[in-house]
Protein backbone atom coordinates (compact mmCIF):
# COMPACT_ATOMS: atom_id res chain seq x y z
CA UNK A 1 36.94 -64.87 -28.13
CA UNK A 2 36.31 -67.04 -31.46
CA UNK A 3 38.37 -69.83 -29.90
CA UNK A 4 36.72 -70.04 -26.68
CA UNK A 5 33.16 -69.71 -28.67
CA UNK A 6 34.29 -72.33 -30.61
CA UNK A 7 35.01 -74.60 -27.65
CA UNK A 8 31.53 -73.74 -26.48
CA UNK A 9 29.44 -75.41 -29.19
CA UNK A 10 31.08 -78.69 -27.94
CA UNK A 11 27.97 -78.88 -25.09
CA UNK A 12 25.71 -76.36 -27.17
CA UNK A 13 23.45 -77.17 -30.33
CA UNK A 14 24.66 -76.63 -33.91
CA UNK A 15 24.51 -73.05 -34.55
CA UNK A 16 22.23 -73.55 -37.59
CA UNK A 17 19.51 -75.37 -35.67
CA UNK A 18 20.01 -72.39 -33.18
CA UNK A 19 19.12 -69.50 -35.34
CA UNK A 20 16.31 -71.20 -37.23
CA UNK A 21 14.57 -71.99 -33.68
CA UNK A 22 15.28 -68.37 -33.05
CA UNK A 23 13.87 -67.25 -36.36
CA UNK A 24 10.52 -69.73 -35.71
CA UNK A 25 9.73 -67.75 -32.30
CA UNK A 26 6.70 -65.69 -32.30
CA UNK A 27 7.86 -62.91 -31.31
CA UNK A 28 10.75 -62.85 -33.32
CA UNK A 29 8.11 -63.66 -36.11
CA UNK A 30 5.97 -60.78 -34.91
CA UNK A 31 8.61 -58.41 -34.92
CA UNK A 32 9.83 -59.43 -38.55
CA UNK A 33 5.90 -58.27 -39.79
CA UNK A 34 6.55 -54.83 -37.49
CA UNK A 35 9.46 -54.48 -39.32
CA UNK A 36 7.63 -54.93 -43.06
CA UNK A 37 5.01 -52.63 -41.27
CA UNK A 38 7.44 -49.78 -41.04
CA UNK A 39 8.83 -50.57 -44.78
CA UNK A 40 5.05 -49.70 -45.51
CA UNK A 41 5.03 -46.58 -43.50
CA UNK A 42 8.41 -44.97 -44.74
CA UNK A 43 6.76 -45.61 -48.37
CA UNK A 44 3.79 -43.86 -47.50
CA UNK A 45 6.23 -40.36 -45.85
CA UNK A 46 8.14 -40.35 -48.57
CA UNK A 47 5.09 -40.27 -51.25
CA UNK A 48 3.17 -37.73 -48.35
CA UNK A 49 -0.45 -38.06 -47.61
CA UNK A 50 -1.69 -34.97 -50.20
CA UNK A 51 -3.65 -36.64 -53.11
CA UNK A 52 -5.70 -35.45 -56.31
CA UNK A 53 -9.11 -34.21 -55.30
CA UNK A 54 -11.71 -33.86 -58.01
CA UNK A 55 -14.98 -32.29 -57.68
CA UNK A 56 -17.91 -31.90 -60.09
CA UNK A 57 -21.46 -30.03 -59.73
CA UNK A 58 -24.10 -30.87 -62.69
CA UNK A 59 -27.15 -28.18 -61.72
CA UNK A 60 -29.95 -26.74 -63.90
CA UNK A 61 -30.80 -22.95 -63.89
CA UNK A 62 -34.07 -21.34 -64.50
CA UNK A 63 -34.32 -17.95 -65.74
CA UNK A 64 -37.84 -15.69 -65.42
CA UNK A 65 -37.62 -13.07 -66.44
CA UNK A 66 -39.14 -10.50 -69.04
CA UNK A 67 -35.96 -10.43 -71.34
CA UNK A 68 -35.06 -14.12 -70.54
CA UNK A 69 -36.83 -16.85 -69.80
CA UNK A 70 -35.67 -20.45 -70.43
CA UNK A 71 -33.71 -22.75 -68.40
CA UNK A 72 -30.41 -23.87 -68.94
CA UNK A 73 -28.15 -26.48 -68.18
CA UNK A 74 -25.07 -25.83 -66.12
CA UNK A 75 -22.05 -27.93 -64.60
CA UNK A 76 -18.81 -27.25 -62.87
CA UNK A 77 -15.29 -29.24 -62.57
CA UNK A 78 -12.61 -28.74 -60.16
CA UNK A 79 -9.69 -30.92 -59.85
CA UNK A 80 -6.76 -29.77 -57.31
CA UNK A 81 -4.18 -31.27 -55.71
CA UNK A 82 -1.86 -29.81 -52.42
CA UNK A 83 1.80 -29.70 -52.32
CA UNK A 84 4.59 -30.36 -49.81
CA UNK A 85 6.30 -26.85 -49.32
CA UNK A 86 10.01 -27.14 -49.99
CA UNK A 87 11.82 -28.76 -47.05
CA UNK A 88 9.11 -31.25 -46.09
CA UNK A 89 9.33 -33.79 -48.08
CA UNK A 90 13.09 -34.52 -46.74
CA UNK A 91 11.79 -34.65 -43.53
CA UNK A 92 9.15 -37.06 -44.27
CA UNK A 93 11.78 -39.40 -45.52
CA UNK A 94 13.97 -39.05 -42.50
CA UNK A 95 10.51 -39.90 -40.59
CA UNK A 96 10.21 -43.05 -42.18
CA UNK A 97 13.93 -43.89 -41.82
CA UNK A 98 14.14 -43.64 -38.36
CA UNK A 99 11.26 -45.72 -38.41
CA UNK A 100 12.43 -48.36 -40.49
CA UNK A 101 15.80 -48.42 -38.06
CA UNK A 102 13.86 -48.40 -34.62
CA UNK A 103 11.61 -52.22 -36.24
CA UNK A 104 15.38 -53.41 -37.37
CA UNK A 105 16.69 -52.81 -34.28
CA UNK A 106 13.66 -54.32 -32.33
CA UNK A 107 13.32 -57.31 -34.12
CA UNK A 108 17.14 -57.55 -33.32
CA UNK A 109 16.74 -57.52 -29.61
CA UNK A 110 13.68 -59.64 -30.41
CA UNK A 111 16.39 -62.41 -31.69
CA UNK A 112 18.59 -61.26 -28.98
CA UNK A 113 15.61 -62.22 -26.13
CA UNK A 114 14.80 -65.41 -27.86
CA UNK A 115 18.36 -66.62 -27.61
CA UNK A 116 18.95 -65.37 -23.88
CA UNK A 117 15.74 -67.74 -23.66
CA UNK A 118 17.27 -70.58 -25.44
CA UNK A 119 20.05 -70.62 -23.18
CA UNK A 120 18.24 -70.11 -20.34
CA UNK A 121 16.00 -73.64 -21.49
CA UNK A 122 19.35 -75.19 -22.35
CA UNK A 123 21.41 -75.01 -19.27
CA UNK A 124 18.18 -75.52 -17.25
CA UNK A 125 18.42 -79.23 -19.45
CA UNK A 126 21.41 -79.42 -19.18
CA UNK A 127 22.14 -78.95 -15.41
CA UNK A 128 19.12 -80.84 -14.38
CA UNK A 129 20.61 -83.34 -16.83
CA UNK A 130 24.33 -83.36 -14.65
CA UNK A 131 22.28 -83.64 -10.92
CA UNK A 132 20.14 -86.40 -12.28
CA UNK A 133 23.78 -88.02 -13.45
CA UNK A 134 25.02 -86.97 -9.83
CA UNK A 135 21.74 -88.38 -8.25
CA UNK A 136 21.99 -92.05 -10.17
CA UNK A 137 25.34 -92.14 -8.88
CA UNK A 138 24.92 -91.34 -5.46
CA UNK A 139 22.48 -93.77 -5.19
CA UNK A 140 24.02 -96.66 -6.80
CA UNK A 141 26.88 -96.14 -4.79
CA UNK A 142 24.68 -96.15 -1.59
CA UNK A 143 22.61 -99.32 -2.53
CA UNK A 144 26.35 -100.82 -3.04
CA UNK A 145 27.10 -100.04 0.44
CA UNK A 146 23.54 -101.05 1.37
CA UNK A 147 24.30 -104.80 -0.18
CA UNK A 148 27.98 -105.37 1.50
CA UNK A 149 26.35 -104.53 4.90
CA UNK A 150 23.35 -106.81 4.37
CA UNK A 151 26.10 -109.61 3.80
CA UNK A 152 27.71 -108.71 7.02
CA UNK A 153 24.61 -108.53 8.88
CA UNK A 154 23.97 -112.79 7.27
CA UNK A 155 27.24 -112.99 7.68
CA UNK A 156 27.23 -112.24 11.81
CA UNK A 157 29.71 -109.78 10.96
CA UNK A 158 27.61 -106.56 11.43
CA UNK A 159 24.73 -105.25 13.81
CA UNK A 160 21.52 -105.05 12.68
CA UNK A 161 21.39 -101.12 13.57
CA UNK A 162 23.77 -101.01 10.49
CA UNK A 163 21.24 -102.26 8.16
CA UNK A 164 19.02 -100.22 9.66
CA UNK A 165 20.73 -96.92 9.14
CA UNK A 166 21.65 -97.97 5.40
CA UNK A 167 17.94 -98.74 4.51
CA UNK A 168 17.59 -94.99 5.66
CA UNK A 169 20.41 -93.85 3.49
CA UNK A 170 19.18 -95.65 0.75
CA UNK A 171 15.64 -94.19 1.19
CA UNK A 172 16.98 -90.78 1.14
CA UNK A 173 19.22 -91.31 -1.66
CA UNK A 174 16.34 -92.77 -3.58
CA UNK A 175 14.27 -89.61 -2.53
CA UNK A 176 16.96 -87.20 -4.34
CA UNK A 177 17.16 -89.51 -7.25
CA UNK A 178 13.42 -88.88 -7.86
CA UNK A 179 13.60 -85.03 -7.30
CA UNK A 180 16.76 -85.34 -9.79
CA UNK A 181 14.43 -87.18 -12.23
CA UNK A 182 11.75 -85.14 -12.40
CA UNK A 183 13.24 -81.89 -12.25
CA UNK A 184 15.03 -83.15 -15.44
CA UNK A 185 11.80 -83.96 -17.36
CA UNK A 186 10.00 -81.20 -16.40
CA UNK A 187 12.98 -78.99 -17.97
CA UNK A 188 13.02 -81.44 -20.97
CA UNK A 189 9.66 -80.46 -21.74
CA UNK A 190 10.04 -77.21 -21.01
CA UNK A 191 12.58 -76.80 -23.50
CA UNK A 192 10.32 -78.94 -26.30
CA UNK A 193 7.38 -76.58 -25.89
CA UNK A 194 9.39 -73.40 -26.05
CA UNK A 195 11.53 -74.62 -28.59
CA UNK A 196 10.11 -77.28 -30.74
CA UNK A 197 12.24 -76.73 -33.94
CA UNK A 198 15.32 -77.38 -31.69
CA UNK A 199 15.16 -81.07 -30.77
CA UNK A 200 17.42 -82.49 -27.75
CA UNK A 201 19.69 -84.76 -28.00
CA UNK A 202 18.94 -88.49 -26.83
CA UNK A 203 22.28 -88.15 -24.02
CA UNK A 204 23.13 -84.91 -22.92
CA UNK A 205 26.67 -83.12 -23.53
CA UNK A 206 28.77 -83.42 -20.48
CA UNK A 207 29.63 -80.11 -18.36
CA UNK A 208 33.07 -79.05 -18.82
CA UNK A 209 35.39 -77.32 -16.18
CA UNK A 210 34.28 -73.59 -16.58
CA UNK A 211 36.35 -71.10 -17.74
CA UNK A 212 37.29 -67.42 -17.27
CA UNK A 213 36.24 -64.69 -19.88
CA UNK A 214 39.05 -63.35 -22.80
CA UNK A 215 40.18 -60.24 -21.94
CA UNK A 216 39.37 -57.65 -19.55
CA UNK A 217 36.31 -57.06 -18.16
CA UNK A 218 35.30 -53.31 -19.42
CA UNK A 219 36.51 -54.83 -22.94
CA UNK A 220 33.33 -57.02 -22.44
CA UNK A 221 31.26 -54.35 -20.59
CA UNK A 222 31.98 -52.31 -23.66
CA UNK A 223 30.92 -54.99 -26.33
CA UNK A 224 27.54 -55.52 -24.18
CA UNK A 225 26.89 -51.70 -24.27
CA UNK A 226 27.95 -51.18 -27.94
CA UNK A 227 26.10 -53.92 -29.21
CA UNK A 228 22.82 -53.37 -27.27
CA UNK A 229 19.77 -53.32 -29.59
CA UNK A 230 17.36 -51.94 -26.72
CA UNK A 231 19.69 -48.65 -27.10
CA UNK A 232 19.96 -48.27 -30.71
CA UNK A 233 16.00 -49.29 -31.09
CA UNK A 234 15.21 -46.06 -28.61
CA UNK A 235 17.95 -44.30 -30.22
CA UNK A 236 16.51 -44.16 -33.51
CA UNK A 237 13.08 -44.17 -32.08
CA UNK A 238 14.13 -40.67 -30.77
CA UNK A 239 15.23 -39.72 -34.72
CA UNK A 240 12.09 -40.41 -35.49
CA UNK A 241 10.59 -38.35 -32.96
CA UNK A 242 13.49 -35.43 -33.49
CA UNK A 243 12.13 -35.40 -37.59
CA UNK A 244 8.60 -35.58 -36.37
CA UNK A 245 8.98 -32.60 -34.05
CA UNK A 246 10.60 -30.29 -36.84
CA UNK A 247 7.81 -31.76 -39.42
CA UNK A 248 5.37 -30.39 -37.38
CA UNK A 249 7.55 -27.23 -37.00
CA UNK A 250 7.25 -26.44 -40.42
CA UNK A 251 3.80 -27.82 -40.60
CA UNK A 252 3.04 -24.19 -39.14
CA UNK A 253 3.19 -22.93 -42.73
CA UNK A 254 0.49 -25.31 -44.02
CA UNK A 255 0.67 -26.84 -47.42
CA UNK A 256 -1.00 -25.12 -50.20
CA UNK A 257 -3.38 -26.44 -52.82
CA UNK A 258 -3.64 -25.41 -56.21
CA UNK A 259 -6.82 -26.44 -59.02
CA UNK A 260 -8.03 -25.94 -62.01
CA UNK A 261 -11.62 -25.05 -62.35
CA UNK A 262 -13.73 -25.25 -65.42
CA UNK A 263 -17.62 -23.66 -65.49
CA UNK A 264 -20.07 -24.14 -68.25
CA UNK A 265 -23.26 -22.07 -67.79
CA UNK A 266 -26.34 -21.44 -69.67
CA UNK A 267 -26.23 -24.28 -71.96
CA UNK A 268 -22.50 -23.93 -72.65
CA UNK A 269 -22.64 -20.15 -74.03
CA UNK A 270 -20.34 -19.09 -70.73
CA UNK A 271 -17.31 -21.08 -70.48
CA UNK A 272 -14.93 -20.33 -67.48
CA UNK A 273 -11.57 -21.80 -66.79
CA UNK A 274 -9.60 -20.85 -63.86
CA UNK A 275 -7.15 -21.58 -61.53
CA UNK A 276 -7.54 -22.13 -57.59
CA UNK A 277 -5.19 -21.53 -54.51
CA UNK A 278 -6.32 -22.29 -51.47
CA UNK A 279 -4.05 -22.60 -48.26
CA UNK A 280 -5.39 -22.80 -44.27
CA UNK A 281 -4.68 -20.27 -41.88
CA UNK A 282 -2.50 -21.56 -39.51
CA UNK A 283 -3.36 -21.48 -35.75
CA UNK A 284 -2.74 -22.58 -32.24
CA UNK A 285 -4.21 -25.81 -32.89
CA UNK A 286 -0.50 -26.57 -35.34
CA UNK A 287 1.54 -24.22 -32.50
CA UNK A 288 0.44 -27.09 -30.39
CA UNK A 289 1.21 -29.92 -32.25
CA UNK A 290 4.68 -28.77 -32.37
CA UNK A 291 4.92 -28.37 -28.71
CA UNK A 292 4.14 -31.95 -28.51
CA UNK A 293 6.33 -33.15 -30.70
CA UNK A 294 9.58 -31.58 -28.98
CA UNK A 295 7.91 -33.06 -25.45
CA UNK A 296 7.91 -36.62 -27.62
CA UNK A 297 11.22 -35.94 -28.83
CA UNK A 298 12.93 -35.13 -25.41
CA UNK A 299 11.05 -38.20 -23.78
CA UNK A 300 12.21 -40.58 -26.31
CA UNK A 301 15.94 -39.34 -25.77
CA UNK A 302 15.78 -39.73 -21.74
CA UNK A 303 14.04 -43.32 -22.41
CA UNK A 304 17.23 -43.93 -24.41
CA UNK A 305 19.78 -42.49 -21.67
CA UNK A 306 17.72 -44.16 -19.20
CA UNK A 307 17.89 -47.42 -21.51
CA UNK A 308 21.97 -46.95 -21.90
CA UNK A 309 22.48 -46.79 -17.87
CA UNK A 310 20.18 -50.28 -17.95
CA UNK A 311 22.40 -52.09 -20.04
CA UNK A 312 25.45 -50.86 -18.39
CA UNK A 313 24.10 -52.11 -14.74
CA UNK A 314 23.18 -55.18 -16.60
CA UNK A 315 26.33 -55.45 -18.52
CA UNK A 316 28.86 -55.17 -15.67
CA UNK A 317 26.17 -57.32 -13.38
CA UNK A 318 26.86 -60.12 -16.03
CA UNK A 319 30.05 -59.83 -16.13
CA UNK A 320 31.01 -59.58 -12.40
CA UNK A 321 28.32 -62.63 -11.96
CA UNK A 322 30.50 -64.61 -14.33
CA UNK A 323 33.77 -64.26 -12.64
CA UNK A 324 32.05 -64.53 -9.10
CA UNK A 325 30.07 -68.02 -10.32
CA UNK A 326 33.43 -69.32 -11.25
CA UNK A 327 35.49 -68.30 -8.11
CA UNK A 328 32.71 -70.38 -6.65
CA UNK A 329 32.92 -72.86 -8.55
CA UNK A 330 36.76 -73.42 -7.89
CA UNK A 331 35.93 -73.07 -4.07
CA UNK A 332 33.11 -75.99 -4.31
CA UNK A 333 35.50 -78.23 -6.61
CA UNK A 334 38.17 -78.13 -3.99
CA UNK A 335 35.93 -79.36 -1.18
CA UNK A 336 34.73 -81.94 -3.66
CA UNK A 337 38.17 -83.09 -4.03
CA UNK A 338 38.78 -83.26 -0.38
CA UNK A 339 35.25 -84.29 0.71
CA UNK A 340 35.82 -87.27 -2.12
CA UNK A 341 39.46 -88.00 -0.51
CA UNK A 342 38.38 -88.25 2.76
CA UNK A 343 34.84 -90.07 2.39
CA UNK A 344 37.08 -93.10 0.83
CA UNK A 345 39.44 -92.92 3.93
CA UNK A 346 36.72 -93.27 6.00
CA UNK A 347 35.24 -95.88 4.00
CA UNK A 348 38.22 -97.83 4.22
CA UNK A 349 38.46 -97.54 7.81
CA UNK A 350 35.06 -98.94 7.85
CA UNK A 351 35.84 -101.83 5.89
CA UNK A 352 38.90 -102.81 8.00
CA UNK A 353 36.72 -102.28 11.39
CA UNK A 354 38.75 -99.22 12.50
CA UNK A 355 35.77 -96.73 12.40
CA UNK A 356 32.12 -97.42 12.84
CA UNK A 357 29.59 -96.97 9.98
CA UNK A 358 28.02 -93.74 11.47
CA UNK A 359 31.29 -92.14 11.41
CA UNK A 360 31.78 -93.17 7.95
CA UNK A 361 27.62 -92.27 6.74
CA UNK A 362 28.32 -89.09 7.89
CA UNK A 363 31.17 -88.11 6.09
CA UNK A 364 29.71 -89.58 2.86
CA UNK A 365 26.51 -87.46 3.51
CA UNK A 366 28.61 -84.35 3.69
CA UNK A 367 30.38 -85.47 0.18
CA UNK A 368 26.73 -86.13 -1.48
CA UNK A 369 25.89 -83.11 -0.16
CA UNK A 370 28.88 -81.04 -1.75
CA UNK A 371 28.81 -82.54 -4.58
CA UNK A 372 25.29 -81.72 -5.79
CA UNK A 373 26.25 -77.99 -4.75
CA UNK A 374 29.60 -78.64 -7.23
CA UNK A 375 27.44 -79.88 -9.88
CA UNK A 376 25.02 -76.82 -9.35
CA UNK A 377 27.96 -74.38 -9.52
CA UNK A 378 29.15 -75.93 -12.38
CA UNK A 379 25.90 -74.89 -14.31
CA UNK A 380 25.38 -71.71 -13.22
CA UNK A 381 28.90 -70.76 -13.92
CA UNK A 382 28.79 -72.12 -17.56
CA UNK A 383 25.26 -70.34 -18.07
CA UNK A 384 27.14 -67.31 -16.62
CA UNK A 385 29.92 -67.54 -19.44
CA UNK A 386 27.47 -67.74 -21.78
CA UNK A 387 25.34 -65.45 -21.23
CA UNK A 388 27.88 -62.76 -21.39
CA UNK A 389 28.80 -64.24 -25.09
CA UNK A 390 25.31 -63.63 -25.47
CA UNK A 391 24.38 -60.34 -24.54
CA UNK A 392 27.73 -59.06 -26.03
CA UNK A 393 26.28 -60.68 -29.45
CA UNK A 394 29.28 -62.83 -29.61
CA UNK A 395 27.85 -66.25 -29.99
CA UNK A 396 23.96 -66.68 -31.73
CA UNK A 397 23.80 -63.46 -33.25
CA UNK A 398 22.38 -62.60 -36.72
CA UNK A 399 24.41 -59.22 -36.92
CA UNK A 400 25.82 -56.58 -34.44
């Protein structure tokens, strides 16, 4: 697999330029802050949300009666403070964990997008790049034919209808060159606006001959499945949701609080210092919050099953679309080769007057014509190749 990666990155950009245009994509970038985000959050389980509460009362007291009467001044102090019960704490942490995992794991398959995009962008380029090639040629080769029968037309030697139906050709060849053209800047840009940090080169990397995938199939299949971020991100989503549910379980003893009170009253000659316990009754209101948390729990781990058989359809799709993209492939280049043998028989038989120039038009039509399907099944087989190199996070991949 390292060898035939290798041999890739002959027609692909330098793998450093790569990563930092993968690194530079906004959503990449966005997930990177979600992922600092749940650094933040995990801090905040693992210290708990219970903090110091202090409370104070300054009041003044009047007394009227026969055997007192005055007025006094009087304040009170209270500071308290609740604690996790035993137990909770550890599951607070495991909260945070799991959340922590599930941003890794999404900012992963937030790489993992952005480079199924850049290679998307690229063999766009890079095929529009090959049927512009194909285009240029087909019509230089035309307008070649176009100027030998003009000379036998001056010459006498040809009719005038021949002239005729080469202007055609020439039209229509000059008609494909356009659409070759501008399909090729219009990818060019698209590629410069998606990917700015990745400039292009000034002459495009020639297509080479595609090539089967190493190994078997289900060894790829496998690697696609094992390696999948999607799954691991809902995976440890679900964790999360599995520590949440049994947080809120125990949340149905609720967390005590415990103070110290101080009193002064009656111009400090009563002093009181005591301590205070408080703890909620618990209700239906937390019964219920439990309930929801197993219902969040068990959705999150059928979203994950239901994520696993997603990959797996897309994993053996990929894989059975690169070996059927290259069986193609071979079929086209073998009509290539034959369409390309016999279009220069025919030519020749044109040039030494056996066979008319119709005959010989519409063979070459049927070559242009196989060709530019060749060149397209050239692309999309490559692209295929790649992108199961890709997805099983063997080529442009920060980590598995």
């Amino acid at each position: 697999m390292a060898c035939a990666t290798a041999t890739a990155q002959e027609f692909l950009p330098p793998p450093e330029l790569v990563m930092r245009a993968i690194e530079a994509r906004p959503e990449v970038r966005a997930a990177a802050s979600e992922v600092d985000a749940a650094g933040a959050q995990a801090r905040a389980y693992a210290v708990g949300s219970h903090e110091v509460e202090l409370s104070a009362i300054q009041q003044r007291r009047r007394v009227d009666q026969p055997s007192d009467t005055g007025r006094y001044a009087e304040w009170e102090a209270q500071i308290s403070r609740r604690f996790r019960l035993p137990g909770k704490a550890a599951l607070d942490r495991r909260i945070g964990e799991a959340v922590v995992d599930a941003a890794d794991m999404y900012r992963d398959d937030a790489r993992h997008q952005a480079a199924r995009s850049l290679l998307e962008r690229w063999m766009q380029w890079l095929g529009a790049s090959a049927t512009a090639d194909e285009a240029g040629r087909q019509y230089d080769s035309v307008t070649r034919a176009h100027r030998s029968v003009k000379r036998q037309v001056e010459l006498g030697e040809a009719a005038l209808k021949d002239l005729e139906l080469m202007e055609v050709e020439v039209a229509q060849a000059e008609v494909h060159r356009l659409g070759a053209t501008t399909a090729l800047d219009k990818a060019r840009r698209a590629f410069e606006i998606q990917f700015p940090q990745l400039p292009l080169p000034l002459r495009p990397p020639a297509l080479p001959d595609p090539v089967p995938l190493e190994g078997s199939d289900q060894t790829w299949i496998n690697l696609i499945i094992q390696r999948s971020h999607e799954i691991r991100g809902l995976e440890a989503l679900a964790a999360a949701q599995d520590a949440t549910a049994a947080r809120a379980r125990a949340d149905r003893i609720p967390d005590p609080s415990l103070g110290l009170r101080v009193m002064s009253d009656r111009d400090g000659s009563e002093q009181v210092v005591g301590l205070v316990l408080s703890m909620p009754i618990s209700g239906r209101y937390r019964r219920s919050l439990m309930d929801a948390g197993y219902a969040d729990a068990a959705a999150s781990h059928a979203q994950a099953e239901a994520m696993r058989r997603q990959v797996t359809q897309d994993g053996e799709l990929a894989v059975h679309d690169a070996a059927g993209t290259l069986a193609q492939w071979r079929a086209l280049k073998s009509a290539y080769d034959a369409s390309a043998a016999a279009s220069q028989r025919l030519n020749r038989g044109w040039q030494l007057g056996e066979l008319s120039l119709a005959e010989w038009l519409v063979a070459e039509r049927n070559h242009r014509q196989i060709a530019w399907a060749e060149t397209t099944a050239r692309a999309k087989a490559i692209e295929a190749w790649l992108r199961v190199h890709v997805d099983s996070h063997e080529l442009w991949a920060v980590g598995h």
